[in-house]
Protein backbone atom coordinates (compact mmCIF):
# COMPACT_ATOMS: atom_id res chain seq x y z
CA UNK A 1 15.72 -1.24 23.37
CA UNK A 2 17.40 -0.17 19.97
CA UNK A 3 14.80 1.73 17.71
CA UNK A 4 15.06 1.87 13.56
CA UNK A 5 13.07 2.92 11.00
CA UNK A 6 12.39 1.18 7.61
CA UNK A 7 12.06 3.62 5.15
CA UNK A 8 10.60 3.03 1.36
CA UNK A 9 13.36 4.72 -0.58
CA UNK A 10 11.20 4.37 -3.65
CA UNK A 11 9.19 6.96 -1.96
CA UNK A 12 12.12 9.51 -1.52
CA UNK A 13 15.12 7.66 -4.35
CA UNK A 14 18.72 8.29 -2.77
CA UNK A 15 17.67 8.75 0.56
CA UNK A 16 20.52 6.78 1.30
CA UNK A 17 23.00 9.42 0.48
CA UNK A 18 21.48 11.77 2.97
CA UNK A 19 21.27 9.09 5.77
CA UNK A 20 25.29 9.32 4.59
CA UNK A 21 25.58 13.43 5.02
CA UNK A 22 24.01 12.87 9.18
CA UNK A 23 26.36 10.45 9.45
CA UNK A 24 23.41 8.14 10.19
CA UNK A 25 24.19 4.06 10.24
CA UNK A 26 21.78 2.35 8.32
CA UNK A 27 21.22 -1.19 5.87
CA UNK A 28 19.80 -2.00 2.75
CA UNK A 29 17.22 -4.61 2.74
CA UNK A 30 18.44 -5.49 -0.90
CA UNK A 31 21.78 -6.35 0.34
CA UNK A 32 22.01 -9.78 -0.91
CA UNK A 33 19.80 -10.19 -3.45
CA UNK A 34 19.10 -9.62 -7.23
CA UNK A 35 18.06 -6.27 -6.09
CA UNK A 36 21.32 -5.01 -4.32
CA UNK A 37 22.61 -2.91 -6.91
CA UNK A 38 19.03 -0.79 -6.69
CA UNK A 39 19.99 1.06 -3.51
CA UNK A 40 18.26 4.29 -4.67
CA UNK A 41 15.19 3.02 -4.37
CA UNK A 42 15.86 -0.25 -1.44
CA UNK A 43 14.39 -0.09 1.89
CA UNK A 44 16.53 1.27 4.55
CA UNK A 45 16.74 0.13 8.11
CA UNK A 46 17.86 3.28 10.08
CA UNK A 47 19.37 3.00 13.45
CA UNK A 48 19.19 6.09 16.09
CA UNK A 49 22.57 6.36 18.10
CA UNK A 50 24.29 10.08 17.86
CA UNK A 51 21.62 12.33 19.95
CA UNK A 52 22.11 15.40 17.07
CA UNK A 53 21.68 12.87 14.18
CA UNK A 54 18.33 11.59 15.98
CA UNK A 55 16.98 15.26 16.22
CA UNK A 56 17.25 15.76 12.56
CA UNK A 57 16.03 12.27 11.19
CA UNK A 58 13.44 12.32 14.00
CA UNK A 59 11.95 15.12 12.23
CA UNK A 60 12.49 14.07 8.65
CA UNK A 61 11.22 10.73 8.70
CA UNK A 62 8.39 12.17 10.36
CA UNK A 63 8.08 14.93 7.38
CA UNK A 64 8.19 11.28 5.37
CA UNK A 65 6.08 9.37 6.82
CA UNK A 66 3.54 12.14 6.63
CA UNK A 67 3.59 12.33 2.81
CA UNK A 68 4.38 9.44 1.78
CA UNK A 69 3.47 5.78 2.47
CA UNK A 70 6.65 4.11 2.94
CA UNK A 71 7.80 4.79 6.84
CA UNK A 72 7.23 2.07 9.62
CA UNK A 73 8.80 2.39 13.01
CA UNK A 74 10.14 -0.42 15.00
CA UNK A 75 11.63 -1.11 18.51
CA UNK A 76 14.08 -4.14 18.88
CA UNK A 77 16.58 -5.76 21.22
CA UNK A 78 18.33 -6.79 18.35
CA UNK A 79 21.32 -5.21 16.57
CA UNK A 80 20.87 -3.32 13.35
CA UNK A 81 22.87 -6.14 11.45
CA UNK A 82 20.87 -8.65 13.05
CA UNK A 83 17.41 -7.19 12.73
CA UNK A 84 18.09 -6.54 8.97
CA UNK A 85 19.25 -9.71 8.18
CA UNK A 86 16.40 -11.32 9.45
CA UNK A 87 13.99 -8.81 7.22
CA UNK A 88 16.02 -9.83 4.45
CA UNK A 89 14.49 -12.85 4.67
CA UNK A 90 10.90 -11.41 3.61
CA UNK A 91 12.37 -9.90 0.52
CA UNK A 92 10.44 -12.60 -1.70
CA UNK A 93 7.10 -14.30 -1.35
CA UNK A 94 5.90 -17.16 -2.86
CA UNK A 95 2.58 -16.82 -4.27
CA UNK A 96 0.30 -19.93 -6.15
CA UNK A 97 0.08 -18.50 -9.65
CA UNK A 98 2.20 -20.42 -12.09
CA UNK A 99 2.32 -23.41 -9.79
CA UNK A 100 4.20 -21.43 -7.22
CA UNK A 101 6.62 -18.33 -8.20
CA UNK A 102 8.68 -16.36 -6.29
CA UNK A 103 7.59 -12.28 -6.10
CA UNK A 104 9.18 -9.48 -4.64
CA UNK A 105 7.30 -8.61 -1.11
CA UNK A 106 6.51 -4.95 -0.75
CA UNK A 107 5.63 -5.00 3.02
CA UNK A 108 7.83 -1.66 3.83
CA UNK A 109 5.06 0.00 1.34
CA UNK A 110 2.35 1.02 4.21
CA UNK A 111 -0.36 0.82 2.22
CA UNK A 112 0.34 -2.98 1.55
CA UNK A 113 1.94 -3.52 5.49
CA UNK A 114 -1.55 -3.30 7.37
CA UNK A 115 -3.48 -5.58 4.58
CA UNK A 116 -0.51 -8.13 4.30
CA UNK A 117 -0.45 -8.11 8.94
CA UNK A 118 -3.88 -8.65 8.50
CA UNK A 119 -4.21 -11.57 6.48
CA UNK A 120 -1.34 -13.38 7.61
CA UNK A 121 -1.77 -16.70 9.67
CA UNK A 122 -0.28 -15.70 13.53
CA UNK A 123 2.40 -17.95 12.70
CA UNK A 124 3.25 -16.02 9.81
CA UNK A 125 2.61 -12.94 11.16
CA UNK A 126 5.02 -13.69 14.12
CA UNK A 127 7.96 -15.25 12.33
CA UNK A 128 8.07 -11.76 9.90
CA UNK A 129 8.22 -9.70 13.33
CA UNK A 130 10.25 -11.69 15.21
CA UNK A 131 12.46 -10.32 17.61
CA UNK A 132 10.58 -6.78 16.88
CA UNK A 133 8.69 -5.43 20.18
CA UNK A 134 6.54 -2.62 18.78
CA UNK A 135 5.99 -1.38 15.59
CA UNK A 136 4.08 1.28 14.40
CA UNK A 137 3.59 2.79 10.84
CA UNK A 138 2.71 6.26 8.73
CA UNK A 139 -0.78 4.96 7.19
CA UNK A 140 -1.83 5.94 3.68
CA UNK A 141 -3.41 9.12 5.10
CA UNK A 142 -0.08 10.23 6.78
CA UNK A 143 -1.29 9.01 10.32
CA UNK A 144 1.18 7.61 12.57
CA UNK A 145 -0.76 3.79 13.55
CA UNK A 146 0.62 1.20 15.77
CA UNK A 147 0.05 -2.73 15.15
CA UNK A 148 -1.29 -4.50 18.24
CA UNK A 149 1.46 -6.96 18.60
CA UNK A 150 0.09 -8.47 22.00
CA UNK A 151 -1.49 -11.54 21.47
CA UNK A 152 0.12 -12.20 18.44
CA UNK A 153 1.31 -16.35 18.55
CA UNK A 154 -2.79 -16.32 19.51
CA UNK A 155 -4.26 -19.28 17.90
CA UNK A 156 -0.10 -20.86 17.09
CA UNK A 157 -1.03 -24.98 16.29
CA UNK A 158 1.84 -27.00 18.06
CA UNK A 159 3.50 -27.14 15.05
CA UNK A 160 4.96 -23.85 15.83
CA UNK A 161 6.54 -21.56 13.03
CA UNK A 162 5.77 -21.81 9.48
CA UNK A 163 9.30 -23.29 7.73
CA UNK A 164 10.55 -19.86 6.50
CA UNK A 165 11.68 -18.43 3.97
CA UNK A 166 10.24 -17.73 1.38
CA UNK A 167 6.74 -17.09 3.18
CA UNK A 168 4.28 -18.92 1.31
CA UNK A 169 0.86 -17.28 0.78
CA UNK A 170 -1.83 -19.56 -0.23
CA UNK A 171 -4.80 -18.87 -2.73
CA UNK A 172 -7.14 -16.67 -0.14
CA UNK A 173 -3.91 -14.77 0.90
CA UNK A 174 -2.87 -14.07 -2.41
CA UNK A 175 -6.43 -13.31 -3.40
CA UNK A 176 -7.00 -10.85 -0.57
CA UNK A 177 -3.59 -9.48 -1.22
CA UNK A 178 -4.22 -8.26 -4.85
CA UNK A 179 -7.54 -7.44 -3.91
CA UNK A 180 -5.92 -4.68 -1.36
CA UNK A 181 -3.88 -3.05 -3.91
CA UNK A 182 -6.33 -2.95 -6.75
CA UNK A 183 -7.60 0.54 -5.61
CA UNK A 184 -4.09 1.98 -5.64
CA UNK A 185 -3.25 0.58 -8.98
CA UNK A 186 -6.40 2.22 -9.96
CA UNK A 187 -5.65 5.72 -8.72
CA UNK A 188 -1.90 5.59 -10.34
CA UNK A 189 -3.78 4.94 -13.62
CA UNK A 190 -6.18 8.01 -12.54
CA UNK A 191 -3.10 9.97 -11.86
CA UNK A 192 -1.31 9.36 -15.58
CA UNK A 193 -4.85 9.99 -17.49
CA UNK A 194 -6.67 13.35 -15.78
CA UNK A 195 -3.46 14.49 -13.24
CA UNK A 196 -4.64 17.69 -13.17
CA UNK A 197 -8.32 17.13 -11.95
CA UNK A 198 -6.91 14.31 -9.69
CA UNK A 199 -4.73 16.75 -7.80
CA UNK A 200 -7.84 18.56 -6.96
CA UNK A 201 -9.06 16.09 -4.73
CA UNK A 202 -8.10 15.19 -1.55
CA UNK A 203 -6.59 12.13 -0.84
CA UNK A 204 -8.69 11.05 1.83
CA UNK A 205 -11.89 11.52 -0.07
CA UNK A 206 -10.25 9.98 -3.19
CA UNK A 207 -9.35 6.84 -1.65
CA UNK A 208 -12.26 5.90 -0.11
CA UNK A 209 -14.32 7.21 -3.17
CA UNK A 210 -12.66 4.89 -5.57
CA UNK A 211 -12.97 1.24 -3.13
CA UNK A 212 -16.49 2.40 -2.93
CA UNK A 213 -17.23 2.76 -6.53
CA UNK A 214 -14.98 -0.07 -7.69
CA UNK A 215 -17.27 -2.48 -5.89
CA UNK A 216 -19.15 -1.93 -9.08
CA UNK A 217 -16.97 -3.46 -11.46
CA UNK A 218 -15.73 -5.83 -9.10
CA UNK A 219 -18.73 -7.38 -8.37
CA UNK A 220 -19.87 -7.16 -11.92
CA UNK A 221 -17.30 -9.18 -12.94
CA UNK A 222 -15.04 -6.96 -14.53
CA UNK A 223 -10.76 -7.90 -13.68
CA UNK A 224 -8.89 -5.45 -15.97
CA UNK A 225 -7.19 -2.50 -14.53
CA UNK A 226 -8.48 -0.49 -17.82
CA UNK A 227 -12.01 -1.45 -17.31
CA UNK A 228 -12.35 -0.14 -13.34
CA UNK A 229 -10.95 2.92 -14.40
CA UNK A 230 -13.20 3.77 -17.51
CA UNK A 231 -16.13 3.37 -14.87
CA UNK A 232 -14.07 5.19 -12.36
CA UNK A 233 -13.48 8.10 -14.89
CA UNK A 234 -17.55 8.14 -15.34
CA UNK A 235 -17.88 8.17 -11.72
CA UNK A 236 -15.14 10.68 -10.84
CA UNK A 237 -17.01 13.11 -13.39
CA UNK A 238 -20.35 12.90 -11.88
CA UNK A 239 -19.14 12.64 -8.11
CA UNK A 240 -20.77 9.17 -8.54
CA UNK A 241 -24.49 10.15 -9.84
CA UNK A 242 -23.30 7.44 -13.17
CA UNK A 243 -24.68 4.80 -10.57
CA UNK A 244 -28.53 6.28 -10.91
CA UNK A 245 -28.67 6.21 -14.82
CA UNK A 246 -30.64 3.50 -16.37
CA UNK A 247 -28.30 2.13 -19.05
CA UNK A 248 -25.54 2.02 -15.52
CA UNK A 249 -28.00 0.17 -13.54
CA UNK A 250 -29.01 -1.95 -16.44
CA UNK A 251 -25.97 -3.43 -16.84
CA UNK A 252 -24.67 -3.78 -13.01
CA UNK A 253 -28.06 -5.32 -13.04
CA UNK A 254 -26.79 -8.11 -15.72
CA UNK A 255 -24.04 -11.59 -14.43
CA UNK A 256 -20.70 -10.19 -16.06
CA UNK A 257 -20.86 -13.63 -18.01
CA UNK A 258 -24.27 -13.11 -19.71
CA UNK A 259 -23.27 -9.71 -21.43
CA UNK A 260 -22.85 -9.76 -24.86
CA UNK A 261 -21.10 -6.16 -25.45
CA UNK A 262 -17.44 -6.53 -23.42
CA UNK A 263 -17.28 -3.62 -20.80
CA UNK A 264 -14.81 -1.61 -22.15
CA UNK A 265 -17.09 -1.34 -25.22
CA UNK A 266 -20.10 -0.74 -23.16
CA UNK A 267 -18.46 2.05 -21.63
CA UNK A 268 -17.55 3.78 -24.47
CA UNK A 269 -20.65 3.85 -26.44
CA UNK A 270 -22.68 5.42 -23.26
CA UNK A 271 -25.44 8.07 -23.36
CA UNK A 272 -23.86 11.45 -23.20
CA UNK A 273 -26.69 12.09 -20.83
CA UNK A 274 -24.72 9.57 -18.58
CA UNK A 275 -22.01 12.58 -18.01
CA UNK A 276 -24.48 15.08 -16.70
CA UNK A 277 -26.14 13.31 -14.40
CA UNK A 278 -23.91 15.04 -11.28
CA UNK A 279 -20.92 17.67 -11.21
CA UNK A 280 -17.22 16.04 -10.80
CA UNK A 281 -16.20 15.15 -7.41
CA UNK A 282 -13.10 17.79 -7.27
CA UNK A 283 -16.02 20.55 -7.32
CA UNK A 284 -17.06 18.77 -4.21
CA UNK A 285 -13.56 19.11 -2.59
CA UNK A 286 -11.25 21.63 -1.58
CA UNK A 287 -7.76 22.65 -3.09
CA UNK A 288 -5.19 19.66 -2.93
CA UNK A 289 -4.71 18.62 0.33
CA UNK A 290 -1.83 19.50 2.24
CA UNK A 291 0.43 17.74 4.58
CA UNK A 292 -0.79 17.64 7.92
CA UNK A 293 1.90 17.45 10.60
CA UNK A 294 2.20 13.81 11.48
CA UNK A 295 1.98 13.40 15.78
CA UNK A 296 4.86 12.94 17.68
CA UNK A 297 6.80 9.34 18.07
CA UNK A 298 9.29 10.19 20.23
């Protein structure tokens, strides 16, 4: 069993040039597409064959895939050549806006791989992992996960695999798809307006803090990035108390369509009361976390 790693270069630009200095054979995922001359930032498939270059990317990739979310670990009979070429194929997706575009398919990013697995078809879901025997991947948090790939063909029609590629998402797919990344769009947007409070607060309360407060907006209607964070600004400054003031709960309290004043405009013209009615979450939370050392995959 041959064992790779697909690495997020975005996360860590010109990794490729130190996957050159070990000596280590890898691929770009790019290769052969609009997107080959970007191999600073492409996904890498890394192969393990010298035992000394496996001792230092074993512990590197692991220093990755505990900061960043872009690591995912497979095992496969096939050869690296092979096995790339047939990732390659997921490089696009066709989606149903515009009566069917092509889009560039993020999966290697692991905060999009788990939501994208999960709402898959098994069909689909087998033909992207074909010829892959285990997989496992550095979550959002830095945890090392693995995907449950027995049982996957479960529930297969006899039509057998989708016709592939591009792999075709339909409306719900796409719908749930966006809907999983709204919350990280949300905290980059976070990150570029108050950095330095954001850095205060520890990932895994921020993340969770935002999807719960962003059920607001969502529910209420509101579909601009802007908007969500203007509420999650409020909410961030009062560690969430916003939701308890009457001119808050007024207007959650309202269909989106039967409000006169648009959000954004709402939100700006708020009480200043609103902003005292609790203490920002990043006096809630310790210093920035750190790293925590990601368990063993060997």
């Amino acid at each position: 069993m041959n064992r790779y790693a697909v690495i997020d270069s975005a996360q860590r630009s010109h990794f490729h040039e130190r996957l050159e200095r070990l000596g280590a054979r890898y691929r770009s995922l790019f290769e052969g597409t609009a997107e080959a001359g970007l191999l600073d930032i492409a996904p890498l498939l890394v192969a393990w064959t010298d035992r000394d270059v496996h001792a230092q990317l074993d512990a590197e990739i692991r220093q990755m895939g505990a900061q960043r979310p872009g690591v995912t670990l497979l095992w496969s009979a096939l050869a690296l050549d092979d096995l790339a070429k047939r990732l390659r194929a997921f490089h696009l997706v066709k989606v149903p806006e515009k009566g069917g575009r092509e889009m560039l398919l993020r999966w290697y990013d692991t905060r999009i791989l788990p939501a994208l697995l999960d709402l898959l078809l098994p069909a689909q879901r087998a033909a992207l992992l074909e010829g892959v025997q285990r997989l496992q991947y550095f979550d959002r948090y830095g945890d090392l996960q693995e995907w449950p790939l027995a049982g996957m063909l479960a529930g297969m029609d006899d039509a057998g695999l989708p016709a592939l590629p591009p792999l075709r998402l339909d409306e719900d797919q796409y719908t749930c798809l966006l809907d999983a990344c709204e919350p990280d769009v949300a905290i980059a947007q976070l990150r570029r307006v108050i950095p330095d409070e954001i850095k205060r607060v520890p990932y895994r309360s921020l993340y969770p803090f935002v999807v719960d407060l962003m059920q607001d907006t969502i529910a209420h209607g509101v579909n601009q990035v802007d908007d969500h964070v203007q509420y999650l600004l409020l909410a961030l400054y009062t560690s969430g108390a916003c939701r308890g003031h009457p001119a808050v709960q007024a207007r959650f309290a309202q269909p989106a369509g039967s409000c006169e004043v648009p959000f954004a405009d709402w939100a700006s013209a708020l009480p200043e009361d609103v902003w005292t009615t609790g203490v920002p979450l990043w006096d809630h939370t310790a210093s920035p976390l750190q790293a925590e050392p990601a368990p063993s995959w060997t």
